[in-house]
Protein backbone atom coordinates (compact mmCIF):
# COMPACT_ATOMS: atom_id res chain seq x y z
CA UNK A 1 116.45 144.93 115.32
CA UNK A 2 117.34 141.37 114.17
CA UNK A 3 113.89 139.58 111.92
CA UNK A 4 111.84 137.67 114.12
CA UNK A 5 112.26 133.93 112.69
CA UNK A 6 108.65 132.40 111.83
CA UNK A 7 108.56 129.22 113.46
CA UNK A 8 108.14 126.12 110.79
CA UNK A 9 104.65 125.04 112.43
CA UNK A 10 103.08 128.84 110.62
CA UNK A 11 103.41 127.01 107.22
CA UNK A 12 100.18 125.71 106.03
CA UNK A 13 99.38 123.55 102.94
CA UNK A 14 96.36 122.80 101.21
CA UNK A 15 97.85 119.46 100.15
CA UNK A 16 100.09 116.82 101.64
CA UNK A 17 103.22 117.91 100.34
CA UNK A 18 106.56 115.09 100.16
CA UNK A 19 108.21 115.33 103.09
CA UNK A 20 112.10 115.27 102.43
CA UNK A 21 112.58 112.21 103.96
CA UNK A 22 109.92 109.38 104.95
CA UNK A 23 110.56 109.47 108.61
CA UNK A 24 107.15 109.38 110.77
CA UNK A 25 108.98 112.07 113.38
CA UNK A 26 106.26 114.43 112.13
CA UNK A 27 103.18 112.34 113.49
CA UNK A 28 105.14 110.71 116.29
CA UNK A 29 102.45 112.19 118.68
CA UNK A 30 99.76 110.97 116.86
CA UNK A 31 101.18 107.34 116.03
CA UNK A 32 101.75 106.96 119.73
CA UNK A 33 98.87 107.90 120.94
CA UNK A 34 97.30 105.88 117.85
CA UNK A 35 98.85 102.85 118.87
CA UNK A 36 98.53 103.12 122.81
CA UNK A 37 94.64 104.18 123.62
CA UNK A 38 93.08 102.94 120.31
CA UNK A 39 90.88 99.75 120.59
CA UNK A 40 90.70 97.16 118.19
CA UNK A 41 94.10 98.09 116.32
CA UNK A 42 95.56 95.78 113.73
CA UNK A 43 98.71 95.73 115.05
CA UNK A 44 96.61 94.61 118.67
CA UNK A 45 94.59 91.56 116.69
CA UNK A 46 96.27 90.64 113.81
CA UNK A 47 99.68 91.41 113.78
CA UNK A 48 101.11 90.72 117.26
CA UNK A 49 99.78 87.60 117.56
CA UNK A 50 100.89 86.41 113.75
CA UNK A 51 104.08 88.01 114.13
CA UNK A 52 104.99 86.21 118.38
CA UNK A 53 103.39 82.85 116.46
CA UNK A 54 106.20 83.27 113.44
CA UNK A 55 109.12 84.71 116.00
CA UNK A 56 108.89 81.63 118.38
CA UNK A 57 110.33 83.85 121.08
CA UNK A 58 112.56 81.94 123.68
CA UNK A 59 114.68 83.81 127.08
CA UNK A 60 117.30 85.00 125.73
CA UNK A 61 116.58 85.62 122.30
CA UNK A 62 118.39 88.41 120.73
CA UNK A 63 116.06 90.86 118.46
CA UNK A 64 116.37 94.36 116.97
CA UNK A 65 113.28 95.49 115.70
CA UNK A 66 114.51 98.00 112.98
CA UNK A 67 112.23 100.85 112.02
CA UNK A 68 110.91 100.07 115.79
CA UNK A 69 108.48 103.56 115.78
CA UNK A 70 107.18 104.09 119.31
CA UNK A 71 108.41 100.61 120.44
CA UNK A 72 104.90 98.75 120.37
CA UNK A 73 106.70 95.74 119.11
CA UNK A 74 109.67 96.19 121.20
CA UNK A 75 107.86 95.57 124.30
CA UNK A 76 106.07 92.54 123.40
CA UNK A 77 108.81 91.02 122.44
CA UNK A 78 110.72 92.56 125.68
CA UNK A 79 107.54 91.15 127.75
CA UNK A 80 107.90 87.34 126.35
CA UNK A 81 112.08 87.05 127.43
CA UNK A 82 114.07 88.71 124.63
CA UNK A 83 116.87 90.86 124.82
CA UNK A 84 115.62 93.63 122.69
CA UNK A 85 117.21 96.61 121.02
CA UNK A 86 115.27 99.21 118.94
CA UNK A 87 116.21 101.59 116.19
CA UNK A 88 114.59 104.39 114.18
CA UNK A 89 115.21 107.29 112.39
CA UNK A 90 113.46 109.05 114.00
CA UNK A 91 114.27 110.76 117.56
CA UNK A 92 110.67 111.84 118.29
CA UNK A 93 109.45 108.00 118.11
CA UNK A 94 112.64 107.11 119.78
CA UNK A 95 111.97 109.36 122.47
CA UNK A 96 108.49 108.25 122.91
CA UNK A 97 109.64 104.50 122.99
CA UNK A 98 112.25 105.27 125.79
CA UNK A 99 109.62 106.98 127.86
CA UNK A 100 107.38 103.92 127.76
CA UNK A 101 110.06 101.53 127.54
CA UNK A 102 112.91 102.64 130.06
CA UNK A 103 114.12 98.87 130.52
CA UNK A 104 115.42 98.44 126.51
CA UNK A 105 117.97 100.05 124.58
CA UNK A 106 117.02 102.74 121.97
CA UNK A 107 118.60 104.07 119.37
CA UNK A 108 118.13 107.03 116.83
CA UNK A 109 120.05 106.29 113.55
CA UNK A 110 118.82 105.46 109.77
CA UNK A 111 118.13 101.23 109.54
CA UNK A 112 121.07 101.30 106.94
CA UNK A 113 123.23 102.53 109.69
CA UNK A 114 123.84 100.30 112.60
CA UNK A 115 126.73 101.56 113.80
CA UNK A 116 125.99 100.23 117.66
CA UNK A 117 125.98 96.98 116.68
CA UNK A 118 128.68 94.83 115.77
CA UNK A 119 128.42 91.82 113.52
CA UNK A 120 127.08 88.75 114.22
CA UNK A 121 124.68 90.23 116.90
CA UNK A 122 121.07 89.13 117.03
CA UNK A 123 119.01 86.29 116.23
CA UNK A 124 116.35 87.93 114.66
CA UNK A 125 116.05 91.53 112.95
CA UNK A 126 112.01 92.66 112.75
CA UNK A 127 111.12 95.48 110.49
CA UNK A 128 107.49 95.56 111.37
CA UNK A 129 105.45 98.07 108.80
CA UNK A 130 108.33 100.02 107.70
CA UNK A 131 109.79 98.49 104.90
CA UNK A 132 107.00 100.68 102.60
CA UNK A 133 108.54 103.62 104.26
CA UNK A 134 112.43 103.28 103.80
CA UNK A 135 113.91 104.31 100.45
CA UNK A 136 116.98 102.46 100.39
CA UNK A 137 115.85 99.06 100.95
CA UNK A 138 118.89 97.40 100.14
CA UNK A 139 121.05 98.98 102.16
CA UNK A 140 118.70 97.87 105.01
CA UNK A 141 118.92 94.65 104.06
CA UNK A 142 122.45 94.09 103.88
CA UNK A 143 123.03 95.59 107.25
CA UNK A 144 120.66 93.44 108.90
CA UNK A 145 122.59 90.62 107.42
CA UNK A 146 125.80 91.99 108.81
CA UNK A 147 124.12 92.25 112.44
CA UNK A 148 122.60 88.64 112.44
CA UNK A 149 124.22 85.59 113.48
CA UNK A 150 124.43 82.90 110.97
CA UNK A 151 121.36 80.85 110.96
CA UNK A 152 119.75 84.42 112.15
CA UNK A 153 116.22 85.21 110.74
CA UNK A 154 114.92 89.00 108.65
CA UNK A 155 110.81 88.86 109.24
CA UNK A 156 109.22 91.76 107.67
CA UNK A 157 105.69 92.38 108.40
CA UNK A 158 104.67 94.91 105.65
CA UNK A 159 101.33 96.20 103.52
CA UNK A 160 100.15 93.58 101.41
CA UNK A 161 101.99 95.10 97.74
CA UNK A 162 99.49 93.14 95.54
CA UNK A 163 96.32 94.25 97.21
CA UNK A 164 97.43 97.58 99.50
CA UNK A 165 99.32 99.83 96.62
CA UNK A 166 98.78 103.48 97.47
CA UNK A 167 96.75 105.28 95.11
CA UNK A 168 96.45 101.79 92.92
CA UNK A 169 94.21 99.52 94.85
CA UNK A 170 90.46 100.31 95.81
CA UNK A 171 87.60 97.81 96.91
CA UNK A 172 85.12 98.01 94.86
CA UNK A 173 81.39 96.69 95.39
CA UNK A 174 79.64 94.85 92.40
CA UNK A 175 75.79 95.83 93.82
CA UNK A 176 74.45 93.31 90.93
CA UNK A 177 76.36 90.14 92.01
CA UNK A 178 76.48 91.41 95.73
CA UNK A 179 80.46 90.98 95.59
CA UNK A 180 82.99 93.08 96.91
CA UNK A 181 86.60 92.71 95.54
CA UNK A 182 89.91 94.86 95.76
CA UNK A 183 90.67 96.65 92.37
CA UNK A 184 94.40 96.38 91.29
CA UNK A 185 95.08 99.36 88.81
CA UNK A 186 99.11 99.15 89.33
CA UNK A 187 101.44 96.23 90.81
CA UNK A 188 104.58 95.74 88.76
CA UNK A 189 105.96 99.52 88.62
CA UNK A 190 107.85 100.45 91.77
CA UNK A 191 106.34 104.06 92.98
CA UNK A 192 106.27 106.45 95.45
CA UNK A 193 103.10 107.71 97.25
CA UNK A 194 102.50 110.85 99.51
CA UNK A 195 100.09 109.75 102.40
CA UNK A 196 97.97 112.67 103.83
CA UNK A 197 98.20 111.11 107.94
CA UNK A 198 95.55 113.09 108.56
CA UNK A 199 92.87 113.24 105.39
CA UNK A 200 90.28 115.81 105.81
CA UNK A 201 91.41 117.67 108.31
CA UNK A 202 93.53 121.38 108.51
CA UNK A 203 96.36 120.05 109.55
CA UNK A 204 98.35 118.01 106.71
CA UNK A 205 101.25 116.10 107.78
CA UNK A 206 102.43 113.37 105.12
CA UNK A 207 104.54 110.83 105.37
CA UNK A 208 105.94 108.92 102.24
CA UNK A 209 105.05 105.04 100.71
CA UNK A 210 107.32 103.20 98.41
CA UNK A 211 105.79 100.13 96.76
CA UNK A 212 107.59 96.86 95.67
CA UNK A 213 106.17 94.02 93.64
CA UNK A 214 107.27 90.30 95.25
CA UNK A 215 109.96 89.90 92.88
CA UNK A 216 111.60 93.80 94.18
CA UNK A 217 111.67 91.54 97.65
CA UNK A 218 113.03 88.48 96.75
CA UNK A 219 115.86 90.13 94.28
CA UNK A 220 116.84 92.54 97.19
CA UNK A 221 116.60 89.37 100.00
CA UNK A 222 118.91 87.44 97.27
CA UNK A 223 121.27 90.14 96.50
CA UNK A 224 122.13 90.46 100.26
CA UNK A 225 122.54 87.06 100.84
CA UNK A 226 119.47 86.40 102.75
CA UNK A 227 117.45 83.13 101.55
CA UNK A 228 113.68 83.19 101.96
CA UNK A 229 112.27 80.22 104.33
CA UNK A 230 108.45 81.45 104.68
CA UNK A 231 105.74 83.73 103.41
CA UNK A 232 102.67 83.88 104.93
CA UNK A 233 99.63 86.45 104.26
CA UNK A 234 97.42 87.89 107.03
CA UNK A 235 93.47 88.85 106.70
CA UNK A 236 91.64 91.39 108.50
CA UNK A 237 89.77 90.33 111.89
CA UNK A 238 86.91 92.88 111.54
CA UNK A 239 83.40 92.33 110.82
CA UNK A 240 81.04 94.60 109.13
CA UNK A 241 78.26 95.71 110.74
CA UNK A 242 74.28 94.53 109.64
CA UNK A 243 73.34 95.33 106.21
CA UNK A 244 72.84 94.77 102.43
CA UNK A 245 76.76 94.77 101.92
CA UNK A 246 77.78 92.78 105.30
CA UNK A 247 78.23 89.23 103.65
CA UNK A 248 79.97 90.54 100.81
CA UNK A 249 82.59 92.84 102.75
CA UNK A 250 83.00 89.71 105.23
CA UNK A 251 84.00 87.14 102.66
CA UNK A 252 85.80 90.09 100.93
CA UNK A 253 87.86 89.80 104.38
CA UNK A 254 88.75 86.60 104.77
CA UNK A 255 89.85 86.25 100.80
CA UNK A 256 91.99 89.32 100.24
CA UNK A 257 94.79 89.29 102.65
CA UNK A 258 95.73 92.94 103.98
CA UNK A 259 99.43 91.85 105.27
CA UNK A 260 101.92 89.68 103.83
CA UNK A 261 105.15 88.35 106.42
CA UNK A 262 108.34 87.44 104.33
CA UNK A 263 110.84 85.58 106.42
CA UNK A 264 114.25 85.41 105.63
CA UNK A 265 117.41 83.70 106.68
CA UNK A 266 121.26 84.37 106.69
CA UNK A 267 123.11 81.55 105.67
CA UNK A 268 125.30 79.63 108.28
C-alpha cells in the first residue's frame, strides 16, 4: 500500500512560525470576512475616506491597486468611475475579490511582476497596507513606475513606521501625570516581524512585517525615479469608553497618528 499523505492543515505550532513568504493567502478567509461584516473598521472610517479625498477620483481614471487583498479598495474606487485593475500574490484573496467583484479585472502575480500590463498604463498605482508586507520593495516600486503614465501618481497608505513598529512600539500610560503616549524602543533599523493573525487562540497562522524608517521610503521612491509630492498622517477615529484613562487615551488619539500616506509622482 502507498503512505497515506498527512494533509498540511495536521501541523500544529505552539508559536507563529515565519511563513516562507509574506503573502496573506493563509488568512484570506479571515481578512475577508474581517473586512466585509466587521463594523467600525479602519479601513471603513479612516482610510477610505482619506485615501478617495487624496485620489481625487474622476470617470475614467485608470488605477491598479497593487497588493489589492480581497479587493475592498478596488471596489470603491470601481464604485466612484475608475477603470480598475487589481493584483496580488495571492490567489486565495484574488479569488475572493473576483467573487465579490465580478465587474474588474484580477490578477494573481507578485507586485514586482506586472507582466499584464504594459507601460505607460494607469494614472494611479495604490498599494493600500501592503507595503509592510512585501520584501522587495524596490522592485515594486520600479514596476509601478514602468506601468504609470508620466505625470502618474504611487499613494501608499501604510502603518505609521515611527509609531506602529512591530514588536518596538507600545502605548504606555503614565497613571501619575494621567498621560498616555506611544513608546518607541526601535525606528532606524530595518526588521522583520512575525505577526501571530490570530493571538491567543489554537490556531496560529502568521503572516510577516517588514519595517522601514522615512528615509528607507524616500531613498527607494528616489532610486526609482518617483518624486514625492505629499505626505500626510492619519489618526484614529475611536473614542474610549468612560473612565479614569478616557481623556488621556483620547488626546493620545488625536496626537499620535496610526497611518502615514506617501504620495509619489513619475516624472513627465
Amino acid at each position: 500500500m502507498k503512505p497515506i499523505k498527512k494533509p498540511a492543515v495536521v501541523v500544529k505550532k505552539t508559536a507563529p512560525v515565519a511563513p516562507k513568504t509574506s503573502s496573506w493567502g493563509g488568512v484570506a478567509t479571515w481578512y475577508d470576512t474581517h473586512l466585509e461584516e466587521s463594523k467600525d473598521t479602519y479601513q471603513e472610517a479612516v482610510i477610505a475616506p482619506n485615501l478617495t479625498r487624496v485620489l481625487e477620483i474622476k470617470k475614467g481614471m485608470k488605477i491598479l491597486d497593487l497588493a489589492c487583498g480581497q479587493g475592498y479598495f478596488s471596489r470603491i474606487f470601481f464604485g466612484r468611475g475608475a477603470e480598475v485593475v487589481g493584483a496580488d500574490i495571492s490567489p486565495e484573496l484574488i479569488s475572493a475579490a473576483q467573487k465579490r467583484s465580478p465587474k474588474i479585472t484580477f490578477h494573481a502575480t507578485p507586485a514586482h511582476k506586472l507582466g499584464f500590463a504594459q507601460g505607460e498604463t494607469f494614472h494611479v498605482v495604490t498599494i493600500v497596507l501592503a507595503i509592510q508586507n512585501i520584501e522587495n520593495m524596490q522592485e515594486v516600486f520600479t514596476e509601478a513606475w514602468r506601468v504609470l503614465k508620466p505625470g502618474g501618481r504611487l499613494v501608499l497608505v501604510m502603518n505609521h513606521p515611527v509609531f506602529r513598529n512591530p514588536k518596538a512600539t507600545h502605548w504606555v500610560y503614565d497613571k501619575d501625570n494621567n498621560v498616555q503616549y506611544r513608546r518607541v524602543d526601535k525606528y532606524l533599523s530595518q526588521s522583520t516581524s512575525v505577526i501571530d493573525m490570530h493571538p491567543g487562540k489554537t490556531t496560529k497562522e502568521s503572516t510577516l512585517s517588514y519595517h522601514r524608517s522615512l528615509q528607507d521610503f524616500f531613498k527607494a521612491l528616489t532610486k526609482s525615479k518617483f518624486m514625492v509630492s505629499r505626505l500626510e498622517e492619519w489618526i484614529s477615529h475611536k473614542k474610549s469608553q468612560e473612565g479614569p484613562r478616557q481623556k488621556a487615551e483620547d488626546i493620545a488619539r488625536k496626537e499620535i497618528p496610526l497611518f502615514m500616506m506617501i504620495e509619489a509622482v513619475k516624472g513627465k
